[in-house]
Structures are given as C-alpha cells and as structure tokens.
Protein backbone atom coordinates (compact mmCIF):
# COMPACT_ATOMS: atom_id res chain seq x y z
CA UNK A 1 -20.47 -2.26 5.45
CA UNK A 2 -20.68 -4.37 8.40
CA UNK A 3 -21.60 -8.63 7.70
CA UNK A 4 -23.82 -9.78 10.77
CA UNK A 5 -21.60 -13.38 10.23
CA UNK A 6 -18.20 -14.38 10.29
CA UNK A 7 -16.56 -15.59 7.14
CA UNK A 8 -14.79 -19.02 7.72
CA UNK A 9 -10.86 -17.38 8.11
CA UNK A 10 -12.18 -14.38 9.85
CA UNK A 11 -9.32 -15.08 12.96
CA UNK A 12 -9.70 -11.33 14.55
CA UNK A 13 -9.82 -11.49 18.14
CA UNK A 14 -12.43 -8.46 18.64
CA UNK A 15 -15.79 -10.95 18.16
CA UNK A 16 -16.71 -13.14 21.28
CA UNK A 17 -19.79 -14.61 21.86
CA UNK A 18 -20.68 -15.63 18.80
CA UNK A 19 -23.52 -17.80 18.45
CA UNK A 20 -22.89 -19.91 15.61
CA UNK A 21 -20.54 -17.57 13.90
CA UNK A 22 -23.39 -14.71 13.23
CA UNK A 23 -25.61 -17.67 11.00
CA UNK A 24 -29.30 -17.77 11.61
CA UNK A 25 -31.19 -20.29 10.44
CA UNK A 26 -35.01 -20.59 10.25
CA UNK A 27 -37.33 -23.64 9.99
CA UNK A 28 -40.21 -22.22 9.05
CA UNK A 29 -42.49 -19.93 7.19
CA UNK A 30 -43.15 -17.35 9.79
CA UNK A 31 -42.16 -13.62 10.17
CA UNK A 32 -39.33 -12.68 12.10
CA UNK A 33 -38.35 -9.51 14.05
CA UNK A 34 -34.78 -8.66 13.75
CA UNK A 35 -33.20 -6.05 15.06
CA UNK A 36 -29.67 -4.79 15.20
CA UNK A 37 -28.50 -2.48 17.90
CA UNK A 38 -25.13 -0.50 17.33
CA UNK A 39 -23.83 1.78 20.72
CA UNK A 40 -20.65 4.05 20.26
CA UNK A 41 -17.84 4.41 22.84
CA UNK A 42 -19.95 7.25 24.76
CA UNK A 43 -22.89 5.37 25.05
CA UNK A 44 -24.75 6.59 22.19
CA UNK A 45 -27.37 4.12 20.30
CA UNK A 46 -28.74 3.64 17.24
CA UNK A 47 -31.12 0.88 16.33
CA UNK A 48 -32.64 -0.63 13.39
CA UNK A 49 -35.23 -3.31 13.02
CA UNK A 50 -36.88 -5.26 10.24
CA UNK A 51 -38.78 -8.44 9.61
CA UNK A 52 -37.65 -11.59 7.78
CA UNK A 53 -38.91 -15.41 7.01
CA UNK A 54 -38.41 -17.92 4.88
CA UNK A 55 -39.74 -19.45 2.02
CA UNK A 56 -39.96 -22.64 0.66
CA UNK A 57 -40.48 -22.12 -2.69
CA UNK A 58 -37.48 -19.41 -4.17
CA UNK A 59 -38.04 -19.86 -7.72
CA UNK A 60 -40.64 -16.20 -7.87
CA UNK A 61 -37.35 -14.96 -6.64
CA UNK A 62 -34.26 -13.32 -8.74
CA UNK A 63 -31.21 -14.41 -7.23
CA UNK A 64 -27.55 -12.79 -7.58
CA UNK A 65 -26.39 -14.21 -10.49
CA UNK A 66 -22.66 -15.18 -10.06
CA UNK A 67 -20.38 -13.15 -12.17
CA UNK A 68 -17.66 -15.01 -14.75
CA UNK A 69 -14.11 -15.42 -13.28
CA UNK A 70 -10.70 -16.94 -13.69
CA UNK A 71 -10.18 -19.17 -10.68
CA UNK A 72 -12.02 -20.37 -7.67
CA UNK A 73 -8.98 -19.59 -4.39
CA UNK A 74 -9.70 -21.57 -2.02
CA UNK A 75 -9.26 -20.22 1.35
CA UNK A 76 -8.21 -23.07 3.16
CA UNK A 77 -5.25 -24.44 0.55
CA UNK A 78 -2.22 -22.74 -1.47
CA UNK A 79 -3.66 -21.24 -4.07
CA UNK A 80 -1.59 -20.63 -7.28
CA UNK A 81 -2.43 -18.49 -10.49
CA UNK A 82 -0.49 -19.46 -13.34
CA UNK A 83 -0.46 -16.82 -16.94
CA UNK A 84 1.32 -15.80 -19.78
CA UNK A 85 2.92 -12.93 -17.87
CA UNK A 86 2.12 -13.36 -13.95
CA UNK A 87 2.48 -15.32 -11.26
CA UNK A 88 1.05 -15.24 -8.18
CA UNK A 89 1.40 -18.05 -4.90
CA UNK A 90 -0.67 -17.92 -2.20
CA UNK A 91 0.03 -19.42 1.12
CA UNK A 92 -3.26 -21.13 2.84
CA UNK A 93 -5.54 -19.43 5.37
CA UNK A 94 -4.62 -15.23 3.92
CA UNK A 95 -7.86 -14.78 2.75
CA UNK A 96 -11.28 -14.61 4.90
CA UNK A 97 -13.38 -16.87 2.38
CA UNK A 98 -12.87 -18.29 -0.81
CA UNK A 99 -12.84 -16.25 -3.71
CA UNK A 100 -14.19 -16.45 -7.44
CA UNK A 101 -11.20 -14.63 -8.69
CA UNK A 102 -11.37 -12.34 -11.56
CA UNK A 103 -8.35 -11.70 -13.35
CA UNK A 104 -6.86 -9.82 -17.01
CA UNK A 105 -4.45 -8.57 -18.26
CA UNK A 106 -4.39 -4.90 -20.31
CA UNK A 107 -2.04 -2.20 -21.52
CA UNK A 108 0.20 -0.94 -19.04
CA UNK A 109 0.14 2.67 -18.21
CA UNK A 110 2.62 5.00 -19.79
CA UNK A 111 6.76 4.83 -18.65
CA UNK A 112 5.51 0.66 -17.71
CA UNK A 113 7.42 -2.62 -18.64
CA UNK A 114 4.82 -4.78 -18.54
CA UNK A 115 1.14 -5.05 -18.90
CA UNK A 116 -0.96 -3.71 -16.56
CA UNK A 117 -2.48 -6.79 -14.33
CA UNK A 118 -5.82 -6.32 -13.12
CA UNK A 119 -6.07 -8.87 -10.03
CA UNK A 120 -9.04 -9.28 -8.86
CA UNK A 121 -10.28 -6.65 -6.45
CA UNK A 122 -8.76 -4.16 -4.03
CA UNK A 123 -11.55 -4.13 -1.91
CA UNK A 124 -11.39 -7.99 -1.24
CA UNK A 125 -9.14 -7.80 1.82
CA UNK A 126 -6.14 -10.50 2.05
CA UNK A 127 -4.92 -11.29 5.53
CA UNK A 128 -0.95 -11.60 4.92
CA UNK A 129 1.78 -11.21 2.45
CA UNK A 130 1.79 -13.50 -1.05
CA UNK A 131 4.20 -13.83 -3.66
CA UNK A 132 4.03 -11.73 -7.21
CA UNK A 133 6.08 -12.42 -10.62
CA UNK A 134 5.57 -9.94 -13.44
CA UNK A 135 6.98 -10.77 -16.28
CA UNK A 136 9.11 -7.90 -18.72
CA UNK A 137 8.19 -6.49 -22.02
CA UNK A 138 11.04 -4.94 -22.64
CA UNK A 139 14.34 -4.92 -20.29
CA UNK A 140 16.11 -1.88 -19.75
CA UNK A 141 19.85 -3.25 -19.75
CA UNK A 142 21.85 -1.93 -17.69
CA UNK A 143 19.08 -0.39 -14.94
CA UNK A 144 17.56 -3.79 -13.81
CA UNK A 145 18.23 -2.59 -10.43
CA UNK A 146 16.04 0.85 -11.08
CA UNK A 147 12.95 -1.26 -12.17
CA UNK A 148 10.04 -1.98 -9.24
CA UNK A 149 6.54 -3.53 -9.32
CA UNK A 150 4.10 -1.05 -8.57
CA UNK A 151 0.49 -1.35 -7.22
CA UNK A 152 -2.22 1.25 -9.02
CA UNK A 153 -5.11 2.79 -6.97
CA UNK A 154 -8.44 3.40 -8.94
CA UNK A 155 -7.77 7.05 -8.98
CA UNK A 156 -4.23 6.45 -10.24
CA UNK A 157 -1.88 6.76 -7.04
CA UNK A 158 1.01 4.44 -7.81
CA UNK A 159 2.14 2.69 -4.51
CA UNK A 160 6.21 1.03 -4.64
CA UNK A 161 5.97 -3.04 -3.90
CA UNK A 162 9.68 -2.75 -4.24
CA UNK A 163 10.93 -5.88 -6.11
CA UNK A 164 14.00 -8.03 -7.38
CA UNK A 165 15.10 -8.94 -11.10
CA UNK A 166 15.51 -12.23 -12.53
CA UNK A 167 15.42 -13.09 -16.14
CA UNK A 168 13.49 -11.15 -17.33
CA UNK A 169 10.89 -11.23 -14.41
CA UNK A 170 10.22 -8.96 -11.59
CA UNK A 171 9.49 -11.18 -8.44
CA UNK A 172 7.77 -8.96 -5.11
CA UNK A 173 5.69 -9.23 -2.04
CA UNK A 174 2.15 -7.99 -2.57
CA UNK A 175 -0.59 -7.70 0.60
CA UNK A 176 -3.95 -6.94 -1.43
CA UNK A 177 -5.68 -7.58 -4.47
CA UNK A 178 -5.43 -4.68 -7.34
CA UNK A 179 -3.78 -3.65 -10.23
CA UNK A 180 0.07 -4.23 -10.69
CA UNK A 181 2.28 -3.14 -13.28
CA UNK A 182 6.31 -2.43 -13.62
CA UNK A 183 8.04 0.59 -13.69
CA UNK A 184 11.36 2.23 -13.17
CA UNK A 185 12.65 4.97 -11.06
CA UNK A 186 15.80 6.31 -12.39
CA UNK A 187 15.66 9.80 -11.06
CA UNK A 188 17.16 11.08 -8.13
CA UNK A 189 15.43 12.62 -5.18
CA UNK A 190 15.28 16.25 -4.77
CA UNK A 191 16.30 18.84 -2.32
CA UNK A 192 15.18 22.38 -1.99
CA UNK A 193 16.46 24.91 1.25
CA UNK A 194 13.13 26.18 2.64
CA UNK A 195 13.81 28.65 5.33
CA UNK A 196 17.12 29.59 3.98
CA UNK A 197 19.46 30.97 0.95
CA UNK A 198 22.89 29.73 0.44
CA UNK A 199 25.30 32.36 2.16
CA UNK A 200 22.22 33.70 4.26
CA UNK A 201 22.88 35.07 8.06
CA UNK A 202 20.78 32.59 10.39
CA UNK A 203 21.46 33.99 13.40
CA UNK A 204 17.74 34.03 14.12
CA UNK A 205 16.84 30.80 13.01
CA UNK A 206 16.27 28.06 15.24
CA UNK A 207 16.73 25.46 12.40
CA UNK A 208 17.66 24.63 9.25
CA UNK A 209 15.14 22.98 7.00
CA UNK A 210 14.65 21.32 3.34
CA UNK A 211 11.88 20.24 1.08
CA UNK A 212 12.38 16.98 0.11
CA UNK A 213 10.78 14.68 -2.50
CA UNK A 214 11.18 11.78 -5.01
CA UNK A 215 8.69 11.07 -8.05
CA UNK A 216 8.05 7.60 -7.33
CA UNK A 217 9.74 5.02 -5.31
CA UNK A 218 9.99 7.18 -2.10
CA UNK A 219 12.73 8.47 0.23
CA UNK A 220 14.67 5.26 1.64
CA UNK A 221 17.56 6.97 3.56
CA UNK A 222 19.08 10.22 4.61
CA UNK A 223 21.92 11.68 6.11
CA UNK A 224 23.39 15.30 6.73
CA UNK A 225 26.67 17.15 7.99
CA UNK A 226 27.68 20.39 8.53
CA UNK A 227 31.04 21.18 8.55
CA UNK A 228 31.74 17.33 7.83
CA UNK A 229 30.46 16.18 10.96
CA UNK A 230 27.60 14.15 10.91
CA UNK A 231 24.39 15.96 12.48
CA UNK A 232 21.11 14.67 13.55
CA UNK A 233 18.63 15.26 11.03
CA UNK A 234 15.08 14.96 11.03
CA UNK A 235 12.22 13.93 8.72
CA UNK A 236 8.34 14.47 8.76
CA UNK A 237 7.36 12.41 5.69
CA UNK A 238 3.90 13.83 5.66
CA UNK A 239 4.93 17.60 4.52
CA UNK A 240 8.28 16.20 3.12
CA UNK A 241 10.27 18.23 5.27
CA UNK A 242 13.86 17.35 6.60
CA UNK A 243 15.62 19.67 9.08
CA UNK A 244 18.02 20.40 11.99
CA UNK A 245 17.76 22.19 14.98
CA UNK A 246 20.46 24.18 15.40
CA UNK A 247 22.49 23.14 19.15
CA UNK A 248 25.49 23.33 20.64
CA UNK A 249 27.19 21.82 17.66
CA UNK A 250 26.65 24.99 15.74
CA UNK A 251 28.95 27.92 16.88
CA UNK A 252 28.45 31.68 15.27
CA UNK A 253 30.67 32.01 12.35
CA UNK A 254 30.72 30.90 8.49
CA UNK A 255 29.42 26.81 8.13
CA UNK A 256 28.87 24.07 5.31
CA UNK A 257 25.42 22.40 5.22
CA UNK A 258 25.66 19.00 3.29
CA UNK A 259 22.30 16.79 2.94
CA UNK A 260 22.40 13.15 1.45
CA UNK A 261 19.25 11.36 0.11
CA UNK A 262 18.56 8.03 -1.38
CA UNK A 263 15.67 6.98 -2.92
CA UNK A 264 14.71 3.33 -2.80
CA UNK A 265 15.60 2.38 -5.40
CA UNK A 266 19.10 3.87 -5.03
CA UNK A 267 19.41 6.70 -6.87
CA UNK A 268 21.34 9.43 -4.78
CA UNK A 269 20.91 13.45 -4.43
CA UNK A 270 22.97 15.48 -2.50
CA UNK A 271 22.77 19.44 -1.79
CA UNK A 272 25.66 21.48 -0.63
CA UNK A 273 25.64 25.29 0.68
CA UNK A 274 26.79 27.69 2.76
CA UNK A 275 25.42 29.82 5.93
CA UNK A 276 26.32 32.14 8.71
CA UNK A 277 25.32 31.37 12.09
C-alpha cells in the first residue's frame, strides 16, 4: 500500500511539495471530493475518487482497537529492549514512526541454540542497522566460532546475520524486525564438476565449470588453480555456478584443476581433478 502522508522520520528524498506532510484537516461537517491520481512512467493514468467529511460526534463509530504490546519505541530517542534472553539497542531516528512493539519469545526451530525471538514485525520497515544479543541455551564448546544468529522468513527461509560469541551470548547487526534465532554451520561447502569428468578430454570446451553450494551460512570466499597457478575464477551466485574460461594460460596436454571454498563461517572444501586440454 501507498500512505497519502508522511510518517514523522520518513527522510526519503523522492516527495517534494508536500503540503503539510500529506495531512488534511477539515473544519467542518461537509462532504468532500477526494481524488487521487496515479500516472506511470509512459504516461498512463489511473484515477480514483471518493467522498469524505467529518463528524463531530465519533462515538456511533467502531474504532481500531489498539492491539497489546511489549514496548512503546519511540522514534525520535534510543530505544532499548531489555529480556531474559535478548537484547536489542536502537539508535534514534531508524524507524519512520513510533512503534507499539510486540515481542515473545518461543521454541526455537530444530538444530537452534536459543529460543526462537519473535520481534515484532517484518513488515514494519527500520531505516538502518541496530544492535542484537541472543542469549545461548546450550554452548557447543569448542565450535563457538561455527555458531551465527539467523533471521527466519514466514515461509521458513533462514537468512545469515553473521555474529560474534561472548559468554555465552551471540551479539549481531540486524536491519528489520522478524524472527531471530541461533544456529550453527559446521559443514563445509560443496563442489560438484558440471560440464566435466575427472580425466575427461576438453579440447572442445570453452570452460571449466562447478556447482557450488553451502547449507546455510553462504559462500564467503573462493579461489582456484590449475597446475598450481592461481587462475581467475568466476562466480554467478544466482545458479551457484563457479567457472573458468579456458585462455592462454591453458596449453593442450594433461592439467590439475584445484577449487578452494569457504563458507562464512569458515568451514573449508576443496576439490581436486584431472583433465586433458
């Protein structure tokens, strides 16, 4: 949807010209014609129009009853939310309006470390960064440095927020409301030849390519070699693809393909083979 006022952070530079920040304000009883014209880039219009006025007397009327929630942020001030197990700080003037924040806490989906934190609402939209501390259930000694704070989409998508360990907390920067939780990626990334098998004749080829993936915290850094000199891969994220045209560099004859991945969280995979060029 589309408000017909501006909210009292709402900074963006695309509104000019706005009489008293969209607000229209009537002093009397009579009807009103409004009407709202909307034109695409091409010149194309579409328009809508209705009738309004005001009353003095509202009580006949059913207004929106204000639902329960945990805290009142205030857009204007740092705003700070203090539980059992989170904490959240919130610099002044990231949100568009002040919020009646809803917040709770429930069980955290399966593989977490911590409840699952329901913060408010995704939809709510939060102008910068702000602080998040989650803290631990249980600590998996040993592979602090594999454990992340996660973000959970309604249909289930988990998103990385990254993430440092202290004490038992996990401390990251969030930029929207949702659902946040803490999990761990301990498994390394993996790498599959696509247009190729190991000792194959790719005379023909024009490149070398691999499928890669990771199950959760997502591909940080890559490198690759053939021969054991470095080589100028490339990677197209959205079809998790990483390959290497073939150049100079590649003579005809018997060659070593090595390809390096990290995860971000740390957690290396490497694949070695053999072609003929």
């Amino acid at each position: 949807f589309h408000r017909s006022f501006l909210l009292p952070n709402n900074q963006l530079p695309i509104y000019e010209n706005v009489v008293n920040r969209g607000w229209v304000q009537f002093t009397d009883t009579l009807w009103h014609r409004m009407e709202y014209v909307i034109r695409d880039p091409s010149g194309n219009t579409s328009t809508c129009s209705f009738k309004v006025r005001s009353v003095a007397d509202v009580s006949g009327y059913a207004r929106k009853k204000q639902e329960p929630y945990f805290q009142m942020l205030a857009f204007d001030k740092e705003n700070e939310i203090l539980t059992e197990g989170l904490v959240v700080r919130m610099p002044p003037y990231i949100l568009y309006d002040s919020v009646p924040m809803q917040y709770k806490a429930g069980v955290g989906p399966p593989n977490s470390f911590a409840p699952l934190h329901h913060l408010h609402h995704a939809e709510v939209p939060v102008h910068h960064f702000f602080h998040v501390k989650i803290r631990l259930d249980t600590i998996p000694v040993g592979k602090e440095n594999k454990l992340m704070v996660v973000s959970i989409s309604r249909k289930g998508e988990i998103y990385n927020e990254q993430g440092t360990y202290n004490n038992g907390w996990m401390s990251a920067r969030a930029r929207s409301f949702g659902d946040y939780t803490v999990m761990m990626d301990n498994e390394k990334p993996t790498i599959v030849p696509l247009n190729f098998k190991p000792g194959e004749n790719m005379a023909k080829n024009t490149e070398i390519s691999f499928k890669v993936a990771d199950n959760l915290s997502g591909i940080s850094s890559y490198q690759g070699a053939i021969d054991g000199k470095w080589v100028l891969l490339e990677y197209d994220p959205k079809r998790s693809k990483m390959f290497y045209v073939f150049d100079e560099h590649v003579d005809k004859g018997a060659h070593e393909v090595k390809i390096t991945v990290y995860d971000e969280r740390e957690n290396k995979a490497t694949y070695t083979a053999r072609f003929i060029r």
